[in-house]
PDB file of N, CA and C in Angstrom:
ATOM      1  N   UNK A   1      56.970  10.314 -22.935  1.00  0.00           N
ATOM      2  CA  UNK A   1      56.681  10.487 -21.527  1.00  0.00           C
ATOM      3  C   UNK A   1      55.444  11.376 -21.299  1.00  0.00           C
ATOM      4  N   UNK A   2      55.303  12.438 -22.175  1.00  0.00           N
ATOM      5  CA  UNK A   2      54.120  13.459 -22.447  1.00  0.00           C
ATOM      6  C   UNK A   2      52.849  12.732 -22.238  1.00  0.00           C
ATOM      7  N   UNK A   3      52.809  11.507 -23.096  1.00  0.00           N
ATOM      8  CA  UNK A   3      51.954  11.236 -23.971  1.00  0.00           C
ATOM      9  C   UNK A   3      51.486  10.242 -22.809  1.00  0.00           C
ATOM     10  N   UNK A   4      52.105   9.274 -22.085  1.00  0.00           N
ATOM     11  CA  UNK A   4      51.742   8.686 -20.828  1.00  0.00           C
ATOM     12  C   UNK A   4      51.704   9.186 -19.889  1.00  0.00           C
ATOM     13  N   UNK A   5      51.526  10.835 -19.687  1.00  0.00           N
ATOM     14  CA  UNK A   5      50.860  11.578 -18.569  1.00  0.00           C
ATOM     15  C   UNK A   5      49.831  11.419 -18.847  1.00  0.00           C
ATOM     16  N   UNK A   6      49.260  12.293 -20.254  1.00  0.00           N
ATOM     17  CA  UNK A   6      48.226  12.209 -20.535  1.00  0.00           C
ATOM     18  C   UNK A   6      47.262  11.460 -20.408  1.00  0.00           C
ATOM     19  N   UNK A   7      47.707  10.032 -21.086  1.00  0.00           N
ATOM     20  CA  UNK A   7      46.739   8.828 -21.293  1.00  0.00           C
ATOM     21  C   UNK A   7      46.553   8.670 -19.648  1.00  0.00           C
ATOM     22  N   UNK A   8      47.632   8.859 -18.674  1.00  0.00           N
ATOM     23  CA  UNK A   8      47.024   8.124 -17.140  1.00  0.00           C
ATOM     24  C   UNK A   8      46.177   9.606 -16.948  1.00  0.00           C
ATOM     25  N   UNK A   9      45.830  10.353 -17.221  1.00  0.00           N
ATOM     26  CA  UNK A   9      45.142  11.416 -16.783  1.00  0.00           C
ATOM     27  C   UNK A   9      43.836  11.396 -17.377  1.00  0.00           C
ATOM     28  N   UNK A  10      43.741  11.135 -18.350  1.00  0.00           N
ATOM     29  CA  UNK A  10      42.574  10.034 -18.893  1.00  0.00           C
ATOM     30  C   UNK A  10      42.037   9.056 -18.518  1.00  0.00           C
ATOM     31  N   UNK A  11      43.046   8.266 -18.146  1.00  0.00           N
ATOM     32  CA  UNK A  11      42.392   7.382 -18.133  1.00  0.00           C
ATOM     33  C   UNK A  11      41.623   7.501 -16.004  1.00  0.00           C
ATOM     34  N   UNK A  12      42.681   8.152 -15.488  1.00  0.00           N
ATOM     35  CA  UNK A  12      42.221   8.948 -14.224  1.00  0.00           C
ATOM     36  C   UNK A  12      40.781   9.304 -14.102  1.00  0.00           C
ATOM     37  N   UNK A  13      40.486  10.060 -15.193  1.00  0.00           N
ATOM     38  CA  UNK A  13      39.137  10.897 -15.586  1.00  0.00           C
ATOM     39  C   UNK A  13      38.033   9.968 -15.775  1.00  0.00           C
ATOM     40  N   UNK A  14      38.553   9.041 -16.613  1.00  0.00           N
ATOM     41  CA  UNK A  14      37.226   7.869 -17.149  1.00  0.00           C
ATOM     42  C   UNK A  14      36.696   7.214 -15.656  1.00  0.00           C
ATOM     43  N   UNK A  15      37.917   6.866 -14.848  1.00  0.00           N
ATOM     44  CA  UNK A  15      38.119   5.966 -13.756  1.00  0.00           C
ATOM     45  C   UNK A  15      36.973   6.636 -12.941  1.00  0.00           C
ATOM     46  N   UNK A  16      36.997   8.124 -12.560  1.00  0.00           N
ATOM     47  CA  UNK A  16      36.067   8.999 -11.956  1.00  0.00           C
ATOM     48  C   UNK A  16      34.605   9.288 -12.454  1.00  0.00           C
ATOM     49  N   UNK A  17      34.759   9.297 -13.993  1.00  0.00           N
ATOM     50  CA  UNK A  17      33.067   9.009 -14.064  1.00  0.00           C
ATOM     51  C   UNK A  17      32.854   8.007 -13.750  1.00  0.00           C
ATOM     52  N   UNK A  18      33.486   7.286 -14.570  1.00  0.00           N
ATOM     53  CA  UNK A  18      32.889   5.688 -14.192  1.00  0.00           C
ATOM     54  C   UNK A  18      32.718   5.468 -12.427  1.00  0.00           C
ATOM     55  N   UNK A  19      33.162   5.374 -11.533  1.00  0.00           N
ATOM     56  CA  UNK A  19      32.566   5.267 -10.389  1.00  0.00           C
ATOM     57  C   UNK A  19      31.544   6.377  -9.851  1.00  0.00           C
ATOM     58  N   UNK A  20      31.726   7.465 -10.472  1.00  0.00           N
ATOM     59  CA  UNK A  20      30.347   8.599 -10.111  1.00  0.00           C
ATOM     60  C   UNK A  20      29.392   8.153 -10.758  1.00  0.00           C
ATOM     61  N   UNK A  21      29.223   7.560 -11.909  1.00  0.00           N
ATOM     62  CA  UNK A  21      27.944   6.891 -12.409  1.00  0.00           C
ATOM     63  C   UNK A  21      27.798   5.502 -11.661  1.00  0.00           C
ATOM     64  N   UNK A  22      29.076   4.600 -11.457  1.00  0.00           N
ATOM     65  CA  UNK A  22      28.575   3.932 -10.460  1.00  0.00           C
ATOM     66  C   UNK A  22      27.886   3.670  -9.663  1.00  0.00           C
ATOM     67  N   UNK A  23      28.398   5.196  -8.771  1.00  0.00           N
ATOM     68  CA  UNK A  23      27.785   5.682  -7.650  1.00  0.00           C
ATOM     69  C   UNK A  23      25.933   6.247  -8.394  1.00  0.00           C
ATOM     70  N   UNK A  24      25.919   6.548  -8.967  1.00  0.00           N
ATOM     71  CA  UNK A  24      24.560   6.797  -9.511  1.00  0.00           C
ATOM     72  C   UNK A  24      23.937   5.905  -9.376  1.00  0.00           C
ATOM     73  N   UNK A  25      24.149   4.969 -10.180  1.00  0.00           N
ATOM     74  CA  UNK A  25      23.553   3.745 -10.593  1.00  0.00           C
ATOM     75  C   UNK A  25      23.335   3.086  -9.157  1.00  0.00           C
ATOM     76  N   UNK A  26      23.986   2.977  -8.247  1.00  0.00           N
ATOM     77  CA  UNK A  26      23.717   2.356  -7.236  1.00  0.00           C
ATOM     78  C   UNK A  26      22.568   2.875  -6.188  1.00  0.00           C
ATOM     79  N   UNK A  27      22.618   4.513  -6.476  1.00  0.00           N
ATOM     80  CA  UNK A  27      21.920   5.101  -5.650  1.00  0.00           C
ATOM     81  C   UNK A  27      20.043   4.687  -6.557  1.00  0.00           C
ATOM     82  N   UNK A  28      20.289   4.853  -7.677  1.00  0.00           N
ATOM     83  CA  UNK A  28      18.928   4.527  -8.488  1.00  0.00           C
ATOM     84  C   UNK A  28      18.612   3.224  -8.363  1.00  0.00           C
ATOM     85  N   UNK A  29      18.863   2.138  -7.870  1.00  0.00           N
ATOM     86  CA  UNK A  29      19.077   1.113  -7.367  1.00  0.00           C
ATOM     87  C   UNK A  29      18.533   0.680  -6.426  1.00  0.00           C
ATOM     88  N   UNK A  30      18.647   1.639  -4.926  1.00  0.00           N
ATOM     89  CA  UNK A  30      18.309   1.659  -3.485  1.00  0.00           C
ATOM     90  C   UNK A  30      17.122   1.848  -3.750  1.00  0.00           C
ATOM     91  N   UNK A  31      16.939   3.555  -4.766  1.00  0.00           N
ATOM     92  CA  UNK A  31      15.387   4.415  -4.593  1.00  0.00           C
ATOM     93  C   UNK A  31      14.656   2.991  -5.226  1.00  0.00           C
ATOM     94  N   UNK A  32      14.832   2.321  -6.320  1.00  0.00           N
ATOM     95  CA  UNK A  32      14.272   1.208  -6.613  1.00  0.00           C
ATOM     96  C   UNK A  32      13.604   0.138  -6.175  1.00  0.00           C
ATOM     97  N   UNK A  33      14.667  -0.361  -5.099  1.00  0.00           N
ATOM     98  CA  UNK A  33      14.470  -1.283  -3.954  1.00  0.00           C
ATOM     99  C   UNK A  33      13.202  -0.940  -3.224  1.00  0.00           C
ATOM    100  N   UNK A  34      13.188   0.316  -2.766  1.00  0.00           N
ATOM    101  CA  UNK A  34      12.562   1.054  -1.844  1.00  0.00           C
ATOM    102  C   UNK A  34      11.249   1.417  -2.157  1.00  0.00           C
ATOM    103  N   UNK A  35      10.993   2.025  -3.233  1.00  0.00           N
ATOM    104  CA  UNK A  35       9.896   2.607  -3.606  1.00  0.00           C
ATOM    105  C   UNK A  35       9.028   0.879  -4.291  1.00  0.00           C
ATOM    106  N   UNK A  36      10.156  -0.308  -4.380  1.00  0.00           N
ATOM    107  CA  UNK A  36       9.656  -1.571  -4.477  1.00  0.00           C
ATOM    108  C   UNK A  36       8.657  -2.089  -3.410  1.00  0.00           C
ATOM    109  N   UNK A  37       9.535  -1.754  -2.138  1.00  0.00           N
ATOM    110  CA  UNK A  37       9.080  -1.834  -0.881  1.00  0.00           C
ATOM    111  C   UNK A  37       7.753  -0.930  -0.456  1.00  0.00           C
ATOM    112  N   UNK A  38       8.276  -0.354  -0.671  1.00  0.00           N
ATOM    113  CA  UNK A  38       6.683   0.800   0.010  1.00  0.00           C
ATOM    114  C   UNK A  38       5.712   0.602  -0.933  1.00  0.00           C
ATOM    115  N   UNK A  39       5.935   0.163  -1.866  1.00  0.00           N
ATOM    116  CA  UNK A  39       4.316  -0.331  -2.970  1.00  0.00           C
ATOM    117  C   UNK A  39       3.798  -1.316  -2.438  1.00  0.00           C
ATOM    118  N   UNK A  40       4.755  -3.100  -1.657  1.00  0.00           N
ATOM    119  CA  UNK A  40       4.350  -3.601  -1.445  1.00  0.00           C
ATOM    120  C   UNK A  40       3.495  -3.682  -0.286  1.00  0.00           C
ATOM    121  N   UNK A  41       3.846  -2.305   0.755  1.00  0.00           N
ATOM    122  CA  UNK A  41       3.460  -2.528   1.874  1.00  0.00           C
ATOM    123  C   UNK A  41       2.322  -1.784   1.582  1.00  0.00           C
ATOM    124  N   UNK A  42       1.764  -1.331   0.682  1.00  0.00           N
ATOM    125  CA  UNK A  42       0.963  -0.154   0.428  1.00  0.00           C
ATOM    126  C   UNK A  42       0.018  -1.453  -0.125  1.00  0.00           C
ATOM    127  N   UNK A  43       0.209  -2.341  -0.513  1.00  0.00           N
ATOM    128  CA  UNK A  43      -0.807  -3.260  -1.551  1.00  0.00           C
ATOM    129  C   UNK A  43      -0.883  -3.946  -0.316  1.00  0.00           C
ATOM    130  N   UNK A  44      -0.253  -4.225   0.032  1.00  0.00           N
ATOM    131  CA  UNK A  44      -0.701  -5.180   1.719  1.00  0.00           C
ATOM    132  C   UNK A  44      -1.615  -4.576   2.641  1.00  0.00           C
ATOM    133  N   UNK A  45      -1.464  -2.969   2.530  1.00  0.00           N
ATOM    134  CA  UNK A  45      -2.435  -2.057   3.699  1.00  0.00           C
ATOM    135  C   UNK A  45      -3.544  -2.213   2.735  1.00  0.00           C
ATOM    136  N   UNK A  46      -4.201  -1.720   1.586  1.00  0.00           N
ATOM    137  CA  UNK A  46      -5.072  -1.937   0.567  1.00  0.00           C
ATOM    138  C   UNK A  46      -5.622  -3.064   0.508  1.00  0.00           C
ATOM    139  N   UNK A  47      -5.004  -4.493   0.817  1.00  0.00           N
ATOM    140  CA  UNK A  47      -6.239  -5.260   0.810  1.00  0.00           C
ATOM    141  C   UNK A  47      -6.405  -5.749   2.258  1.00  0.00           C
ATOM    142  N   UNK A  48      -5.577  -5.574   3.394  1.00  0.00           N
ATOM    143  CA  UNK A  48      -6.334  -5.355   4.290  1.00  0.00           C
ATOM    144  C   UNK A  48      -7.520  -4.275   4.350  1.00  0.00           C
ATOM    145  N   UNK A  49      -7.037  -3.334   4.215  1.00  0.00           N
ATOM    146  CA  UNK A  49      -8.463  -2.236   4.351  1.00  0.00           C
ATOM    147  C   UNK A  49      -9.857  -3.097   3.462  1.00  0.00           C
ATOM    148  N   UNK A  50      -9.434  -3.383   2.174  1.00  0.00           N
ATOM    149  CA  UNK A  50     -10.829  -4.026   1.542  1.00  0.00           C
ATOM    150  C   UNK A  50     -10.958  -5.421   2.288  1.00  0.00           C
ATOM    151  N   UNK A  51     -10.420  -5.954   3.315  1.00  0.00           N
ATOM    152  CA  UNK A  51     -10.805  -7.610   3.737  1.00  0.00           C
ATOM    153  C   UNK A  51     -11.569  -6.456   4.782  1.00  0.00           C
ATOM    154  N   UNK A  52     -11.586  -5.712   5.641  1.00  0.00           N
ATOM    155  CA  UNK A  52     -11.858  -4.438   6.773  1.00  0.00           C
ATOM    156  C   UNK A  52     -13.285  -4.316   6.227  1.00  0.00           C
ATOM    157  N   UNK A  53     -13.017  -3.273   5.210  1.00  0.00           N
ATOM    158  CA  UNK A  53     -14.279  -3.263   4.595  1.00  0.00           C
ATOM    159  C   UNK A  53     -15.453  -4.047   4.374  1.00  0.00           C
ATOM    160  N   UNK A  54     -15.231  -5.415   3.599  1.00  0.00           N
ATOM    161  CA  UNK A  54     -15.956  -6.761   3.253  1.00  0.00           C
ATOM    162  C   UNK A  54     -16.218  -6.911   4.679  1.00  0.00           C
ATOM    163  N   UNK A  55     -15.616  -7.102   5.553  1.00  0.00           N
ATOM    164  CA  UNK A  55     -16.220  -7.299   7.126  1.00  0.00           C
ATOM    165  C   UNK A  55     -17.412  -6.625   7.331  1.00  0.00           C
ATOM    166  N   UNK A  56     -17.099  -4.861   7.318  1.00  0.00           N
ATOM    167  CA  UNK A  56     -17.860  -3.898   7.808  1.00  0.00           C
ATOM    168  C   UNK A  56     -18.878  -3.936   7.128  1.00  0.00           C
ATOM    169  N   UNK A  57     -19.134  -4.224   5.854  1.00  0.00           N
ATOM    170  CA  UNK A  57     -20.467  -4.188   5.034  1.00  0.00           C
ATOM    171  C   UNK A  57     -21.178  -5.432   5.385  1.00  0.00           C
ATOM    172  N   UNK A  58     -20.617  -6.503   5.937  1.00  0.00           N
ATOM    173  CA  UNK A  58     -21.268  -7.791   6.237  1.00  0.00           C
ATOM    174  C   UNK A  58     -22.081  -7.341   7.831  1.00  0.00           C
ATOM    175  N   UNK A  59     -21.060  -6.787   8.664  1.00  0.00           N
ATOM    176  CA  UNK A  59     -21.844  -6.377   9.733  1.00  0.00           C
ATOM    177  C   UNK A  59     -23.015  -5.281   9.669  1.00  0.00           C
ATOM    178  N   UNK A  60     -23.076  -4.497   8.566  1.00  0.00           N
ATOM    179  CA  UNK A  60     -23.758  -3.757   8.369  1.00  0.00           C
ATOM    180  C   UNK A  60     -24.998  -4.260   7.807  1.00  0.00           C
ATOM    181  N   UNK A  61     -24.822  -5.136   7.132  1.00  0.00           N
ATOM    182  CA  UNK A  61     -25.837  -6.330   6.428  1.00  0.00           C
ATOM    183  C   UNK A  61     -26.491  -6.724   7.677  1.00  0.00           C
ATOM    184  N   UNK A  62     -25.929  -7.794   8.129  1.00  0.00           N
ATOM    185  CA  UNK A  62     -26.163  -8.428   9.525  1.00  0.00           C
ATOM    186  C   UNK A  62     -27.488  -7.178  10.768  1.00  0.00           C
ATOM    187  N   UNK A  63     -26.714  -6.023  10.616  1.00  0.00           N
ATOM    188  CA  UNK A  63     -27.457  -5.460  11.838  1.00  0.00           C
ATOM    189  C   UNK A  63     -29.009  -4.970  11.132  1.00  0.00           C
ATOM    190  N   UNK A  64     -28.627  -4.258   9.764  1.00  0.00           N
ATOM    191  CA  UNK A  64     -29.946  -4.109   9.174  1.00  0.00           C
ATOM    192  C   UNK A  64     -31.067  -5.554   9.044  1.00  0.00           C
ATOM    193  N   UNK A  65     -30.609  -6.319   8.858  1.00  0.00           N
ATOM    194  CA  UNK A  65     -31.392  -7.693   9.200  1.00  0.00           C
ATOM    195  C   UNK A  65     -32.159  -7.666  10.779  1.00  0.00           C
ATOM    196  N   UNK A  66     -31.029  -7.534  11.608  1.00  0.00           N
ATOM    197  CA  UNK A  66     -31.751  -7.633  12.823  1.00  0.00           C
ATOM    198  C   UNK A  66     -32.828  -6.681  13.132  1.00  0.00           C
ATOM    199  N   UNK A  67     -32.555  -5.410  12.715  1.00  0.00           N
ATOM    200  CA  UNK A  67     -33.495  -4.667  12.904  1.00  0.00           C
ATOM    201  C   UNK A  67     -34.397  -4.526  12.411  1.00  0.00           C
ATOM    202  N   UNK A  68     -34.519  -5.097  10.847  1.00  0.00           N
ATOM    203  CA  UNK A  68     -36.128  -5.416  10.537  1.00  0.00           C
ATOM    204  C   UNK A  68     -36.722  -6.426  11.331  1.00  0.00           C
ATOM    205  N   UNK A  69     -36.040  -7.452  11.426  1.00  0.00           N
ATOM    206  CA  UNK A  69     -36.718  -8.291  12.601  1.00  0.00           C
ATOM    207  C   UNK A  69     -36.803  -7.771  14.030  1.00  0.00           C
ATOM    208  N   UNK A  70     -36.546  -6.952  14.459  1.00  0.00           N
ATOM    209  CA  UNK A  70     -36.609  -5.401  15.968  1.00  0.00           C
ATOM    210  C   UNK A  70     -38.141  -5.234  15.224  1.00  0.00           C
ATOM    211  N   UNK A  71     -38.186  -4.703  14.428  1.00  0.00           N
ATOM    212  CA  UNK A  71     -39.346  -3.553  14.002  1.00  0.00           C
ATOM    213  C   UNK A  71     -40.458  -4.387  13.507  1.00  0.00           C
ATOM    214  N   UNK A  72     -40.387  -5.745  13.113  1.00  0.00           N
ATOM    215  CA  UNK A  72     -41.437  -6.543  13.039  1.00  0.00           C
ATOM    216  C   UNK A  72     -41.901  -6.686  14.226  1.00  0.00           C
ATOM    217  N   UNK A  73     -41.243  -7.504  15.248  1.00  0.00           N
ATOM    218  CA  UNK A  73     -41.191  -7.572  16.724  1.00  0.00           C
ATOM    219  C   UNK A  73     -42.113  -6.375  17.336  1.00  0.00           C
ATOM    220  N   UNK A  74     -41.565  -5.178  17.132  1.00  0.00           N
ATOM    221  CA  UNK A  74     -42.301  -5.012  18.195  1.00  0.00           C
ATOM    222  C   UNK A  74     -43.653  -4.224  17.156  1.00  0.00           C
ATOM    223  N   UNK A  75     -43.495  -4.368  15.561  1.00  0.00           N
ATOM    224  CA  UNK A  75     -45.030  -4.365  15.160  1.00  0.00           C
ATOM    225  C   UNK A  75     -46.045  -5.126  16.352  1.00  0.00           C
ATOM    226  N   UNK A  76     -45.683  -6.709  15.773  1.00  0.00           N
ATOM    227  CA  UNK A  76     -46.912  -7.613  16.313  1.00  0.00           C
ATOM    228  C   UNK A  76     -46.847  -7.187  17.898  1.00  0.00           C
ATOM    229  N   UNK A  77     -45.611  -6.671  18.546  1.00  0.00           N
ATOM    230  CA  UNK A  77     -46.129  -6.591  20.337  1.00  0.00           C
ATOM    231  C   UNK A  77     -47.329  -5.179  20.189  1.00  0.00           C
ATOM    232  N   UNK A  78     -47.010  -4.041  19.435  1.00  0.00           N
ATOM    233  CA  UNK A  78     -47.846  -3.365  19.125  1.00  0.00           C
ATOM    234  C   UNK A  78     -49.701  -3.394  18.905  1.00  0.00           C
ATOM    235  N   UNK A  79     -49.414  -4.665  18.444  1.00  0.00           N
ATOM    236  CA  UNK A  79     -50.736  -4.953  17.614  1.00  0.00           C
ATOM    237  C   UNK A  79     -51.453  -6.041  19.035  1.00  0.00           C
ATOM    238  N   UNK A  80     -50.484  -6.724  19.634  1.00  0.00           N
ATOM    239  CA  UNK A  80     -50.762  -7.393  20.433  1.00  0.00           C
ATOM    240  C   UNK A  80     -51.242  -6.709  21.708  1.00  0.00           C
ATOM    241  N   UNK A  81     -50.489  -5.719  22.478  1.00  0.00           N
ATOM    242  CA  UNK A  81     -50.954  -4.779  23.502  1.00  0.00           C
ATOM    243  C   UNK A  81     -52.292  -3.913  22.524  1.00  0.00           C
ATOM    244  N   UNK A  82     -52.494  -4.029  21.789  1.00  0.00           N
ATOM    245  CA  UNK A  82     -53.554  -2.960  21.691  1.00  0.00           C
ATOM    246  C   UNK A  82     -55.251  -3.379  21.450  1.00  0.00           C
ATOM    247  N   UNK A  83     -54.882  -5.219  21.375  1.00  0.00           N
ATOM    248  CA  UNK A  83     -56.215  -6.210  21.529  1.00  0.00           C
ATOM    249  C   UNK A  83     -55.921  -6.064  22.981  1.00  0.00           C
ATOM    250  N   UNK A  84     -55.315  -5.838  24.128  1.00  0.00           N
ATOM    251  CA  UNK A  84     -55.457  -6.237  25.712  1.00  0.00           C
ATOM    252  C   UNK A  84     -56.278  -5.293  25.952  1.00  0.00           C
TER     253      UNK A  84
END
């Protein structure tokens, strides 16, 4: 009778880690999920910002263009008002 206290008191004990590591395991699990999640949304903000970027350097391209053609422009009006 001793001896089957024991063993259920044991086996009581195992029963309790075993679901506290359970419980571990499940919680390492979530942080898993999660920190899965926030990488992806983090790689999603990252190449938006570089599609952002590739924009902004194209417009930046774009305006420096125009303005050498500004500064040609008003070279020749320069050159032109100064034969009048």
């Amino acid at each position: 009778m001793e001896k089957e206290k024991e063993q259920k008191k044991k086996l009581d004990e195992s029963t309790e880690r075993l679901n506290h590591l359970d419980q571990q395991l499940d919680n390492l699990l979530n942080t898993y999920k999660q920190l899965e999640t926030d990488i992806s949304e983090k790689e999603q903000e990252r190449q938006e910002l570089e599609t952002e970027l590739e924009n902004l350097e194209t417009d930046v391209k774009k305006s420096n263009d125009m303005l050498q053609k500004l500064r040609e422009e008003k070279a020749r009006w320069s050159e032109m008002s100064e034969k009048l």
